[in-house]
N, C-alpha and C. Protein backbone atom coordinates (compact mmCIF):
# COMPACT_ATOMS: atom_id res chain seq x y z
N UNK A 1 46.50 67.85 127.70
CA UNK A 1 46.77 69.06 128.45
C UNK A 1 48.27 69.35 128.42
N UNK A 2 48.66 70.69 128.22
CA UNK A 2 50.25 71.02 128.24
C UNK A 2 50.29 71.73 128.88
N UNK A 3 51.53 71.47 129.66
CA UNK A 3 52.16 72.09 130.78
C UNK A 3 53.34 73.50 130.40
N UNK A 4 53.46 74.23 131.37
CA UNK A 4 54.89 74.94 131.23
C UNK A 4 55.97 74.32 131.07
N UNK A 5 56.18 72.90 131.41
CA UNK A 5 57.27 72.25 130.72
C UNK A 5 57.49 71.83 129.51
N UNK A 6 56.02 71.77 128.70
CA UNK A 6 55.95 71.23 127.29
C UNK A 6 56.10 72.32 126.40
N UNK A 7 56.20 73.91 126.95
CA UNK A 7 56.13 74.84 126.06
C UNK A 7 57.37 75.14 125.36
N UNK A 8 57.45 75.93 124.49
CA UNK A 8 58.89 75.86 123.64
C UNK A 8 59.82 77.27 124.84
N UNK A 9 61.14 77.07 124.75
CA UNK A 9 61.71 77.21 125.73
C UNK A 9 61.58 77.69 127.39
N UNK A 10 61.41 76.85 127.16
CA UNK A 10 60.69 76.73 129.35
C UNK A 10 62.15 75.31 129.55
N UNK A 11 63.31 76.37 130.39
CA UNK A 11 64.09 75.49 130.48
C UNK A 11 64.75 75.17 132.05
N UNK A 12 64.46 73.67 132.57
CA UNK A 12 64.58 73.24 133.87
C UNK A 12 66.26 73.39 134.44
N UNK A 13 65.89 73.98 135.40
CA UNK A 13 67.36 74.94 135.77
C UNK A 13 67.77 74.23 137.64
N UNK A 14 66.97 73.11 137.66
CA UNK A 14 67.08 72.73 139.17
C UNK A 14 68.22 72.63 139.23
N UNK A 15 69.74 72.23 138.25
CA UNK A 15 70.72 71.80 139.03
C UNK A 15 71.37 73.01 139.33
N UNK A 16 70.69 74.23 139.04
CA UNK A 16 71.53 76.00 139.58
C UNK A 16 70.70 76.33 140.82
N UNK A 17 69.81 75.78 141.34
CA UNK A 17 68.78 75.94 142.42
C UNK A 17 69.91 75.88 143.54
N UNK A 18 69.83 77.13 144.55
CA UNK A 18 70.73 77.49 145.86
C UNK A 18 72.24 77.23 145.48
N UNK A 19 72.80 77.24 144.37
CA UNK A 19 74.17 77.07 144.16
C UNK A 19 74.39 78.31 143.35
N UNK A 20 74.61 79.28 144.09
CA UNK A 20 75.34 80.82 143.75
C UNK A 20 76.61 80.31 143.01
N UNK A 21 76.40 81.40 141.90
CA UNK A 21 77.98 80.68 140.96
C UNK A 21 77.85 79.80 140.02
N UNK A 22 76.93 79.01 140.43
CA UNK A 22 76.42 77.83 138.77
C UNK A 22 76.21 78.11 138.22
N UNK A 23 76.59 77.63 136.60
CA UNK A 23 76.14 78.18 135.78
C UNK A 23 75.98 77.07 134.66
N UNK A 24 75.13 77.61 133.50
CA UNK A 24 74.90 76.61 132.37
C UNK A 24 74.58 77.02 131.23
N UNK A 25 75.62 76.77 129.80
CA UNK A 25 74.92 77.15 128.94
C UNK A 25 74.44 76.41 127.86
N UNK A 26 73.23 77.04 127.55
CA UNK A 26 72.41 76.34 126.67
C UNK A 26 72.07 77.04 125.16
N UNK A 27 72.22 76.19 123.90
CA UNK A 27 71.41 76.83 122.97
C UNK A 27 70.47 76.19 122.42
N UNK A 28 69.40 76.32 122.24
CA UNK A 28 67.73 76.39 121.99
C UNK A 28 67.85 76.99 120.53
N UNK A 29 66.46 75.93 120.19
CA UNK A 29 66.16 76.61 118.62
C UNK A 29 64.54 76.05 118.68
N UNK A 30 63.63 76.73 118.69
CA UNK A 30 62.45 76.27 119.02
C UNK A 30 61.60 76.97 117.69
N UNK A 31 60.66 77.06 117.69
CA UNK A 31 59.60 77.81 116.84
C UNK A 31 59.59 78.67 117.85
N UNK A 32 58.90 80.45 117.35
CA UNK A 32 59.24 81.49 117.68
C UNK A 32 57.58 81.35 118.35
N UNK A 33 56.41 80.80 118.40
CA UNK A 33 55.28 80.85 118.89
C UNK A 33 54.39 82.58 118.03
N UNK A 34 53.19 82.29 118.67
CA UNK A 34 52.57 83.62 118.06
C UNK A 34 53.06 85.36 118.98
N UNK A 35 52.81 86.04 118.15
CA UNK A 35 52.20 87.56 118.40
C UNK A 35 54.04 87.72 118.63
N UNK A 36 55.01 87.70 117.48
CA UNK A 36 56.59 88.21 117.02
C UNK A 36 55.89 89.09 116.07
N UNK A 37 55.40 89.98 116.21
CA UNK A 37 55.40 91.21 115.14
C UNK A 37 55.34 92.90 115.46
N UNK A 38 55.30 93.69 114.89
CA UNK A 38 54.80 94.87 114.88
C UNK A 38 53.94 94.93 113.80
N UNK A 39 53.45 96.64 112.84
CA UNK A 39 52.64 96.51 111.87
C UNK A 39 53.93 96.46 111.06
N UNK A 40 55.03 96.49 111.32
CA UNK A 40 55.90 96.63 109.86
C UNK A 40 56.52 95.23 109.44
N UNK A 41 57.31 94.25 110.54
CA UNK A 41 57.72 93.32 110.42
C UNK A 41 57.35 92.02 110.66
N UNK A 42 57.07 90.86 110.91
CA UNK A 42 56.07 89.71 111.33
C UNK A 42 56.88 88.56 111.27
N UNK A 43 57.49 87.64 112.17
CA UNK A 43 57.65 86.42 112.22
C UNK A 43 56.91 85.54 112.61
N UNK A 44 56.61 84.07 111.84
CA UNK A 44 55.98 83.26 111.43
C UNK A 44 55.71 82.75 112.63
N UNK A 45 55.27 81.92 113.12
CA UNK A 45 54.76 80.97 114.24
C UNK A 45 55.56 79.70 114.29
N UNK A 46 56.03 79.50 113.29
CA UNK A 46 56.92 78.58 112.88
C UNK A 46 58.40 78.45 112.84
N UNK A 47 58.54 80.43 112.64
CA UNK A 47 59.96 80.24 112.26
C UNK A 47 60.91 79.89 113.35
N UNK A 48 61.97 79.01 113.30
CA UNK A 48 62.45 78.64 114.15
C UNK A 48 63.54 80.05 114.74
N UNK A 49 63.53 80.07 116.18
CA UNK A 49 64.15 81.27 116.62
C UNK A 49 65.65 80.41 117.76
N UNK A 50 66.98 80.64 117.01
CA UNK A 50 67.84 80.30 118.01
C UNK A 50 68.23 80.93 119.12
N UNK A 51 68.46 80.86 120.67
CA UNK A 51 68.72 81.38 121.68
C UNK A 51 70.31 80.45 122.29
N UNK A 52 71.24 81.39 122.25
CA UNK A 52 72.27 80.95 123.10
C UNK A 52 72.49 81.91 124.23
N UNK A 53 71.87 80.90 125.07
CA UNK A 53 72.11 81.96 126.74
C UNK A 53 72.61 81.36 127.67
N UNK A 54 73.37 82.29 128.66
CA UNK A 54 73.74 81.53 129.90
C UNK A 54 73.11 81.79 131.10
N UNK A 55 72.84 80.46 131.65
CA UNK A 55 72.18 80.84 132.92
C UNK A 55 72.87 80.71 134.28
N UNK A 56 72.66 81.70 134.59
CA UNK A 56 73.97 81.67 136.12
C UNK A 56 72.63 81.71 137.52
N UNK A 57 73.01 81.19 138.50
CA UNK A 57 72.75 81.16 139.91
C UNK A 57 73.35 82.19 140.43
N UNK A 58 72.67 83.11 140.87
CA UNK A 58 72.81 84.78 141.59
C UNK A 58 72.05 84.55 143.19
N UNK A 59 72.55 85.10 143.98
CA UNK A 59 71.92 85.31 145.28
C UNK A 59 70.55 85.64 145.42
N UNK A 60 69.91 86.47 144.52
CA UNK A 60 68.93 87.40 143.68
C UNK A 60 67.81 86.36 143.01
N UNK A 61 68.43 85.31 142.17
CA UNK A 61 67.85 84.33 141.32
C UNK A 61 68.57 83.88 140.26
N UNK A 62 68.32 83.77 138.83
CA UNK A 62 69.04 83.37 138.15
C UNK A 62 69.01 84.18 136.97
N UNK A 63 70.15 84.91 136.56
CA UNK A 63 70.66 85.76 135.89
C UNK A 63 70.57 84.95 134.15
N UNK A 64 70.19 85.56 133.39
CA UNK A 64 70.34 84.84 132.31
C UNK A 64 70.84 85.94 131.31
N UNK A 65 71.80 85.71 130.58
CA UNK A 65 72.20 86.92 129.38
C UNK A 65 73.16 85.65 128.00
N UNK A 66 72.51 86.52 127.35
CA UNK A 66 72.86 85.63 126.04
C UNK A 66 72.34 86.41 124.45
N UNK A 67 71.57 85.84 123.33
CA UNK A 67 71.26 86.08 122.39
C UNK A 67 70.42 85.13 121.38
N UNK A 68 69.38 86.06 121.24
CA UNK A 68 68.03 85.16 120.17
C UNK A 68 68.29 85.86 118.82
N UNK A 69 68.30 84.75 117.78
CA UNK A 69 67.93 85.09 116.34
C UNK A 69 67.19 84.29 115.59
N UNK A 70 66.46 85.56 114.50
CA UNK A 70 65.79 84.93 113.15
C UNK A 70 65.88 85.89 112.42
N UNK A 71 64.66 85.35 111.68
CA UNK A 71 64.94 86.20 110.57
C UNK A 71 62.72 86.41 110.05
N UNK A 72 62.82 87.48 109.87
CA UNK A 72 61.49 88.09 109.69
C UNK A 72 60.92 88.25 108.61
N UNK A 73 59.72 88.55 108.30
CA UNK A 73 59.35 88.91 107.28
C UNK A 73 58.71 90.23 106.68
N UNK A 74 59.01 91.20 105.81
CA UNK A 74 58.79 92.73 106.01
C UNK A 74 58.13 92.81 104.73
N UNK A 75 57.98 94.18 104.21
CA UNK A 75 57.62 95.18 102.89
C UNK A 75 58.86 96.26 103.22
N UNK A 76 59.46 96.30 101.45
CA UNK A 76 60.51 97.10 101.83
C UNK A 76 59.45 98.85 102.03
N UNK A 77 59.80 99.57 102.65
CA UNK A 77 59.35 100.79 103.21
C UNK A 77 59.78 102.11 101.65
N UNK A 78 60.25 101.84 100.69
CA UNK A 78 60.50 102.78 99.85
C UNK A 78 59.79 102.01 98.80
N UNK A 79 59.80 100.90 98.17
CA UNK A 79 59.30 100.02 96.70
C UNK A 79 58.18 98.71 97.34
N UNK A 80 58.05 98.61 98.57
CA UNK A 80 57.13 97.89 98.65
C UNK A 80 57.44 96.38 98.21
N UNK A 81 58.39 96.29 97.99
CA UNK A 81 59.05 94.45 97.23
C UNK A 81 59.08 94.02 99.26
N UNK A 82 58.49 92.86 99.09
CA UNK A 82 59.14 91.96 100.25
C UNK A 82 60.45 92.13 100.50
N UNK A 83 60.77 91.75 101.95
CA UNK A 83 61.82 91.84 102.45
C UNK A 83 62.51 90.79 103.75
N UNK A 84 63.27 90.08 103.55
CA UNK A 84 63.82 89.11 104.60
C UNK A 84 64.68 89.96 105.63
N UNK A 85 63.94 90.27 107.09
CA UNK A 85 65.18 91.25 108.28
C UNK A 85 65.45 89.86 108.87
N UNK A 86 66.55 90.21 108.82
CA UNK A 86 67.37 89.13 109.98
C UNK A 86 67.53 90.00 111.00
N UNK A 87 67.01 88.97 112.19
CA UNK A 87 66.89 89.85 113.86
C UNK A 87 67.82 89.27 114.98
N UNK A 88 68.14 89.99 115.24
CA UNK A 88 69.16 89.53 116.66
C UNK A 88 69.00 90.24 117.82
N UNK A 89 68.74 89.46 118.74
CA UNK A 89 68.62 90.70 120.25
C UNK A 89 69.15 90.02 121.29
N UNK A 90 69.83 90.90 121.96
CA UNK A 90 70.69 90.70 123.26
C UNK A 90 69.72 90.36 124.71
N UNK A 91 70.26 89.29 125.27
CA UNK A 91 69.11 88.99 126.24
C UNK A 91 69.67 88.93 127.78
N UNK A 92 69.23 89.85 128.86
CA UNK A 92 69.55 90.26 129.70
C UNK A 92 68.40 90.10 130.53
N UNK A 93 68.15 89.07 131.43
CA UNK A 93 67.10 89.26 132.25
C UNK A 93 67.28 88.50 133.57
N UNK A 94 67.08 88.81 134.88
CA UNK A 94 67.22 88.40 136.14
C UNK A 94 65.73 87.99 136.96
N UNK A 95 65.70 86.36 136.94
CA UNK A 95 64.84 85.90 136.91
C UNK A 95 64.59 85.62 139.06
N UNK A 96 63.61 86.08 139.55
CA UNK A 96 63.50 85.52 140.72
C UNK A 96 63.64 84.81 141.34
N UNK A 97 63.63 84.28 142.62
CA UNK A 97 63.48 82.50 142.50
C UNK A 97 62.22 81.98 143.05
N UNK A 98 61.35 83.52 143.11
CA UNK A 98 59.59 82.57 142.98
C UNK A 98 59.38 83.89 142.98
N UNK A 99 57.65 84.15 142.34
CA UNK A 99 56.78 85.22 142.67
C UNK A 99 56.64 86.38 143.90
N UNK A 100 56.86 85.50 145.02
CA UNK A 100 56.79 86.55 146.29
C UNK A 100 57.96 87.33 146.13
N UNK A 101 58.95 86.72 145.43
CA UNK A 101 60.29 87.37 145.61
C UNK A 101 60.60 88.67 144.47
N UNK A 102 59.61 88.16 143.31
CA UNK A 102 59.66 89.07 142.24
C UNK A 102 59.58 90.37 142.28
N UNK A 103 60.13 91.69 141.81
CA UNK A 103 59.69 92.33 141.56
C UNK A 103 58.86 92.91 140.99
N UNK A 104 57.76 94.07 141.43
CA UNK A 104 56.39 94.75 140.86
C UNK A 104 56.70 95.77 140.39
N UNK A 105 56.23 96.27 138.55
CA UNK A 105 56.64 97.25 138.02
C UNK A 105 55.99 98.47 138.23
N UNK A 106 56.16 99.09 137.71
CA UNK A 106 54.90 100.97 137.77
C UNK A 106 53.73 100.11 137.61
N UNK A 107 53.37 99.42 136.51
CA UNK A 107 52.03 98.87 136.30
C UNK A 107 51.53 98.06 137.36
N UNK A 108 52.44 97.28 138.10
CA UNK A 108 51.88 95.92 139.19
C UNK A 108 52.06 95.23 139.01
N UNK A 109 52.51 94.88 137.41
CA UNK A 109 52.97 93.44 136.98
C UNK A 109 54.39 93.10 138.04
N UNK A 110 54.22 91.49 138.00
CA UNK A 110 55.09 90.75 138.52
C UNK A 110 56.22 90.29 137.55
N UNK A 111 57.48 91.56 138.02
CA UNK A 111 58.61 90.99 137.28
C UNK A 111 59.10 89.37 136.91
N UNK A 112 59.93 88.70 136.17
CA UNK A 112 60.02 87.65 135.75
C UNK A 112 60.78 86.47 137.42
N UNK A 113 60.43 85.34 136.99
CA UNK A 113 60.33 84.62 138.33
C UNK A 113 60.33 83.36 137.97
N UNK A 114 60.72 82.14 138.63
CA UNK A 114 60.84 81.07 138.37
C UNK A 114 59.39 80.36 138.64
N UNK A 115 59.17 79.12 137.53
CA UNK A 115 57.51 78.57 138.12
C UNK A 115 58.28 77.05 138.73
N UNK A 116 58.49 77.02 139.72
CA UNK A 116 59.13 76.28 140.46
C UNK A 116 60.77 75.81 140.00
N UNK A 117 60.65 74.78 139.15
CA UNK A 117 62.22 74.93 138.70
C UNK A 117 62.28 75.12 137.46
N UNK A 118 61.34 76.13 136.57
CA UNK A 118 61.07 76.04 135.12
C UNK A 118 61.49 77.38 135.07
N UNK A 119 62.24 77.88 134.05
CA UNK A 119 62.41 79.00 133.85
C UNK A 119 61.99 79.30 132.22
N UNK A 120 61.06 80.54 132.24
CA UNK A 120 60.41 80.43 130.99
C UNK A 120 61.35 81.72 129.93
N UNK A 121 61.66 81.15 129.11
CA UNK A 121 62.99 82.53 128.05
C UNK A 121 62.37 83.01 127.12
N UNK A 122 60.87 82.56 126.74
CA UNK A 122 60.04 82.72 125.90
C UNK A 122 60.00 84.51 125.83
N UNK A 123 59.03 85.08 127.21
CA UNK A 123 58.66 86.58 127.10
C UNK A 123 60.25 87.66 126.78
N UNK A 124 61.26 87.35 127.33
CA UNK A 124 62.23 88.48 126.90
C UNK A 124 62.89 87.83 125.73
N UNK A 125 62.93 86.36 125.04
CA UNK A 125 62.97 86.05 123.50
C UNK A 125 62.24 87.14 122.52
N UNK A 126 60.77 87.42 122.98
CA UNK A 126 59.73 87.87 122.20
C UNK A 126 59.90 89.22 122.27
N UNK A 127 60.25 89.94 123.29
CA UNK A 127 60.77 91.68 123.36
C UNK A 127 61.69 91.46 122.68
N UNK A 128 62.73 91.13 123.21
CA UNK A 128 64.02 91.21 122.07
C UNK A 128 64.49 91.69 121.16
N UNK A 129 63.23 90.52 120.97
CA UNK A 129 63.34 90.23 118.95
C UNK A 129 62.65 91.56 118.34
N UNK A 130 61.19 91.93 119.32
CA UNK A 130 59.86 92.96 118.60
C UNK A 130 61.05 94.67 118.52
N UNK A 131 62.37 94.46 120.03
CA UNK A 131 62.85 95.44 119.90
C UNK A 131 63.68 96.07 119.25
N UNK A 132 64.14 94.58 118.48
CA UNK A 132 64.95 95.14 116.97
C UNK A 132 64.62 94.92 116.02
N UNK A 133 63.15 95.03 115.86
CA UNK A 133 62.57 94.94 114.63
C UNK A 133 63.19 96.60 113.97
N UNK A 134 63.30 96.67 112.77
CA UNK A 134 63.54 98.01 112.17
C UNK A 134 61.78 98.92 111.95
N UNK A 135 61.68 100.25 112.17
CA UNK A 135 60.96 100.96 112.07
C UNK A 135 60.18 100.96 110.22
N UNK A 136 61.37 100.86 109.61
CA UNK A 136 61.24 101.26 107.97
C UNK A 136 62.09 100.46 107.63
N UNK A 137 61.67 98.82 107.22
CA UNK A 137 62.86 97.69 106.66
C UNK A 137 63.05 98.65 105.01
N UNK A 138 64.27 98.08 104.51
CA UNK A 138 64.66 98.37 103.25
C UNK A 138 65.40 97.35 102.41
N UNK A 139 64.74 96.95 101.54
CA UNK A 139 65.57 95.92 100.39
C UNK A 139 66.91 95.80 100.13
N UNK A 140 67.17 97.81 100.07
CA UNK A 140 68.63 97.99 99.50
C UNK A 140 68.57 98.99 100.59
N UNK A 141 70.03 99.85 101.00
CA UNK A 141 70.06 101.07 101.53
C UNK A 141 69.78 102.24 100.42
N UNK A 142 70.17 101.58 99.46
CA UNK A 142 70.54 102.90 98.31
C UNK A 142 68.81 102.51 97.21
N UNK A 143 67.97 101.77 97.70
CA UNK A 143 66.66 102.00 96.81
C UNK A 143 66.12 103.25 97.00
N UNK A 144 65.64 103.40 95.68
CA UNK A 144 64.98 104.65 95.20
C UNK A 144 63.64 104.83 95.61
N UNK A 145 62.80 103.50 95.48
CA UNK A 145 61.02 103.58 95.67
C UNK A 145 60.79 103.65 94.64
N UNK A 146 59.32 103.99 94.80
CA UNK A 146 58.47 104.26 93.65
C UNK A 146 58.45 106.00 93.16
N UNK A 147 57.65 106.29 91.84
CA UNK A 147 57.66 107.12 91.44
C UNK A 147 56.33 107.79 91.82
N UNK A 148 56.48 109.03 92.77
CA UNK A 148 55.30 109.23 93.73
C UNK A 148 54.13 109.60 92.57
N UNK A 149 54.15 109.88 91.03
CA UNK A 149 53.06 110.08 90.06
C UNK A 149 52.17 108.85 90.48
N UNK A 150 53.40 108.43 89.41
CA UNK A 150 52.87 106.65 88.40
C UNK A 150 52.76 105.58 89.35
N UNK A 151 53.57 105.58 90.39
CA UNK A 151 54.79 103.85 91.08
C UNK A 151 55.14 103.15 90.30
N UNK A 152 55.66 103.58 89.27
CA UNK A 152 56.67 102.86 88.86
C UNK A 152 58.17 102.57 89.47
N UNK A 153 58.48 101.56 89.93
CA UNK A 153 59.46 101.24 90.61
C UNK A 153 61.09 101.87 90.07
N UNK A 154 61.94 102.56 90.92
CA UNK A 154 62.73 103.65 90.33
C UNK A 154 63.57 102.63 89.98
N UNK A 155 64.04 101.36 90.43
CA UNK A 155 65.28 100.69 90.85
C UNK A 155 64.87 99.81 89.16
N UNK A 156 63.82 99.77 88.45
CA UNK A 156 63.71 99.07 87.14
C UNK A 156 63.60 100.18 86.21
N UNK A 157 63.64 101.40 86.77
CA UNK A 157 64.03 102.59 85.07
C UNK A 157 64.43 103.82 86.38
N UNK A 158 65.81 103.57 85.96
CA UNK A 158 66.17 105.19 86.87
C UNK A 158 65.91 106.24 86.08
N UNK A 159 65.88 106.30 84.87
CA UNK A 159 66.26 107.71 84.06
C UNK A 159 64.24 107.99 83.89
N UNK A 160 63.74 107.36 84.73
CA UNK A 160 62.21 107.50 84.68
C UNK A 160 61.59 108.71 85.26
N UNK A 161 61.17 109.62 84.25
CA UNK A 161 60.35 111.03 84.54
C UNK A 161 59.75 111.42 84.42
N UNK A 162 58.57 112.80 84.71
CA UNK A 162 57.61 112.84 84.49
C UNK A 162 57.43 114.48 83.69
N UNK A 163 56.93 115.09 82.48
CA UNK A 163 57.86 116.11 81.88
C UNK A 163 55.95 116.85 82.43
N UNK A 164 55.79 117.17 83.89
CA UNK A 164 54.87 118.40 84.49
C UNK A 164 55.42 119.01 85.33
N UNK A 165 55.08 120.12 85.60
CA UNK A 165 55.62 121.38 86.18
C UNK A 165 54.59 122.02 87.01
N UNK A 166 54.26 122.59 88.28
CA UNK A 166 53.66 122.95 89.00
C UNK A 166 53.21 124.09 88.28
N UNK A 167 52.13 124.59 88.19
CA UNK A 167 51.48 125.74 87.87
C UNK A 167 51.73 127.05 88.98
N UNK A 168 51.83 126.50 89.79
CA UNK A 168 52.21 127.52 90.74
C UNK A 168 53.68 128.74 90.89
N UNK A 169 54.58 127.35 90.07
CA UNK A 169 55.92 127.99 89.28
C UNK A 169 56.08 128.35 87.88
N UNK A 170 55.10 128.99 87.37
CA UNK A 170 54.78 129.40 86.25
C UNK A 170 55.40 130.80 85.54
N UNK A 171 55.01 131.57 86.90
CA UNK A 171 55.82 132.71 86.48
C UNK A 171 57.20 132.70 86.96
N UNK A 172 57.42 132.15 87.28
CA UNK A 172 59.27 131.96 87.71
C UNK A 172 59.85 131.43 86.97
N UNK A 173 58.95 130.49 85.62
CA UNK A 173 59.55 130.00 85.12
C UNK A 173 60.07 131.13 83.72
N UNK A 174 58.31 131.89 83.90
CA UNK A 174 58.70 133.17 82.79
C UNK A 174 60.14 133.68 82.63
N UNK A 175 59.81 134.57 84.39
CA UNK A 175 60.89 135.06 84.57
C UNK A 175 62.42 134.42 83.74
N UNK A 176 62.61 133.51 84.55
CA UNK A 176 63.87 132.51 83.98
C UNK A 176 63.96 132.53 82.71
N UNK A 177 63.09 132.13 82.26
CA UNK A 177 63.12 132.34 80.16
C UNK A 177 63.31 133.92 79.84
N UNK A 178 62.97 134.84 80.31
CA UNK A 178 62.78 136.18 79.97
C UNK A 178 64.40 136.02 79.88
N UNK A 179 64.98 136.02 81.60
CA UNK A 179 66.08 136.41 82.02
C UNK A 179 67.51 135.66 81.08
N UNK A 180 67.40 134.61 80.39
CA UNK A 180 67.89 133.84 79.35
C UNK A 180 67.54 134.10 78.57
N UNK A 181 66.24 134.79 77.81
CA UNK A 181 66.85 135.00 76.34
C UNK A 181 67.80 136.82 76.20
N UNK A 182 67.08 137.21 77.80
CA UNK A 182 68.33 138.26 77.50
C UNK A 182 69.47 138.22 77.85
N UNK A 183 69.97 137.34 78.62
CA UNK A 183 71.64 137.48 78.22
C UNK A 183 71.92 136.99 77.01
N UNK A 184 71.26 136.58 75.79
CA UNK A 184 71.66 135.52 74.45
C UNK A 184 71.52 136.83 74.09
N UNK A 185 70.68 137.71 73.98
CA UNK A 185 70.68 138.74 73.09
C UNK A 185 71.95 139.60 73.24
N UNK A 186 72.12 139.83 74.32
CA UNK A 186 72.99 140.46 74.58
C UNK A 186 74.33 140.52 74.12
N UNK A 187 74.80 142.14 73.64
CA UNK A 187 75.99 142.13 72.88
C UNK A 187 76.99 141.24 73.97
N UNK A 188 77.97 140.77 73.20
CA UNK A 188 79.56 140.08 73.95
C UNK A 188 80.54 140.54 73.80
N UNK A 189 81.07 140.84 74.97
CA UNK A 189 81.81 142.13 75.60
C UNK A 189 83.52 141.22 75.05
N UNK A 190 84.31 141.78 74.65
CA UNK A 190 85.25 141.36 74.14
C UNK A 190 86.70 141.67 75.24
């Protein structure tokens, strides 16, 4: 059976317990646990996620602000090649010093709170991180993608084209040819 103390960062904070002003800092490198993803980006269960935070003793509870990183795993959003995001998120959270004391959100949930002298860094590790995941990861800034015909990938033949023309611009194109071969005809004014 495992406890909240055996979980990966659940960190015992008794010696900041009623001492306003204490403080301690710690850095953690644990496995990142499940459900670090969106549909675009996904970290492993495994991957190890570092946290350097400080935890201070507040009148309030215990203030913790610091910073979690890894690094993710994506599809670039233009060519579709895999992609390594490296994630970093700023961690700001003011922890209760029990449940009764916690705050209740719009929903009812019970803001974050101490489980006796365990303080768990896990849930705002896991926002964090999901909140700087990128919307549309990218390999390169300057990739091209694919070629919306064929997909052929632009970034392995740039000068890659496709010699069709919309039917719909057909007569514009007349036009244009009409309108060019008559200025060629046309006498040149000296």
């Amino acid at each position: 059976m495992t406890t909240i103390a055996d979980a990966p960062f659940v960190v015992d904070v008794r010696a900041l317990l009623g001492k306003p002003g204490a403080y301690q800092r710690l850095e953690i490198t644990e496995p990142v646990g499940p459900d670090v993803r969106t549909e675009v980006v996904a970290v492993g269960e495994a991957q190890p996620v570092t946290a350097e935070v400080m935890l201070e003793s507040v009148r309030e509870g215990i203030l913790v602000t610091g910073q979690a990183s890894t690094v993710g795993d994506a599809v670039c959003s233009r060519c579709l090649d895999p992609v390594r995001v490296d994630l970093s998120a700023p961690l700001q959270e003011l922890y209760a010093w029990s449940a009764q004391e916690a705050e209740v959100d719009d929903l009812g949930e019970l803001g974050p709170h101490l489980d006796g002298e365990l303080l768990d860094l896990r849930p705002p590790i896991r926002d964090g991180l999901i909140l700087e995941m990128p919307l549309a990861p990218l390999c390169d800034p300057d990739c091209p993608g694919l070629c919306p015909q064929c997909g052929v990938r632009l970034a392995d033949d740039p000068s890659h084209v496709h010699e069709s023309s919309d039917p719909r611009w057909a007569a514009l194109s007349a036009l244009k040819n009409d309108l060019l071969d008559e200025q060629a005809d046309a006498p040149k004014e000296n």
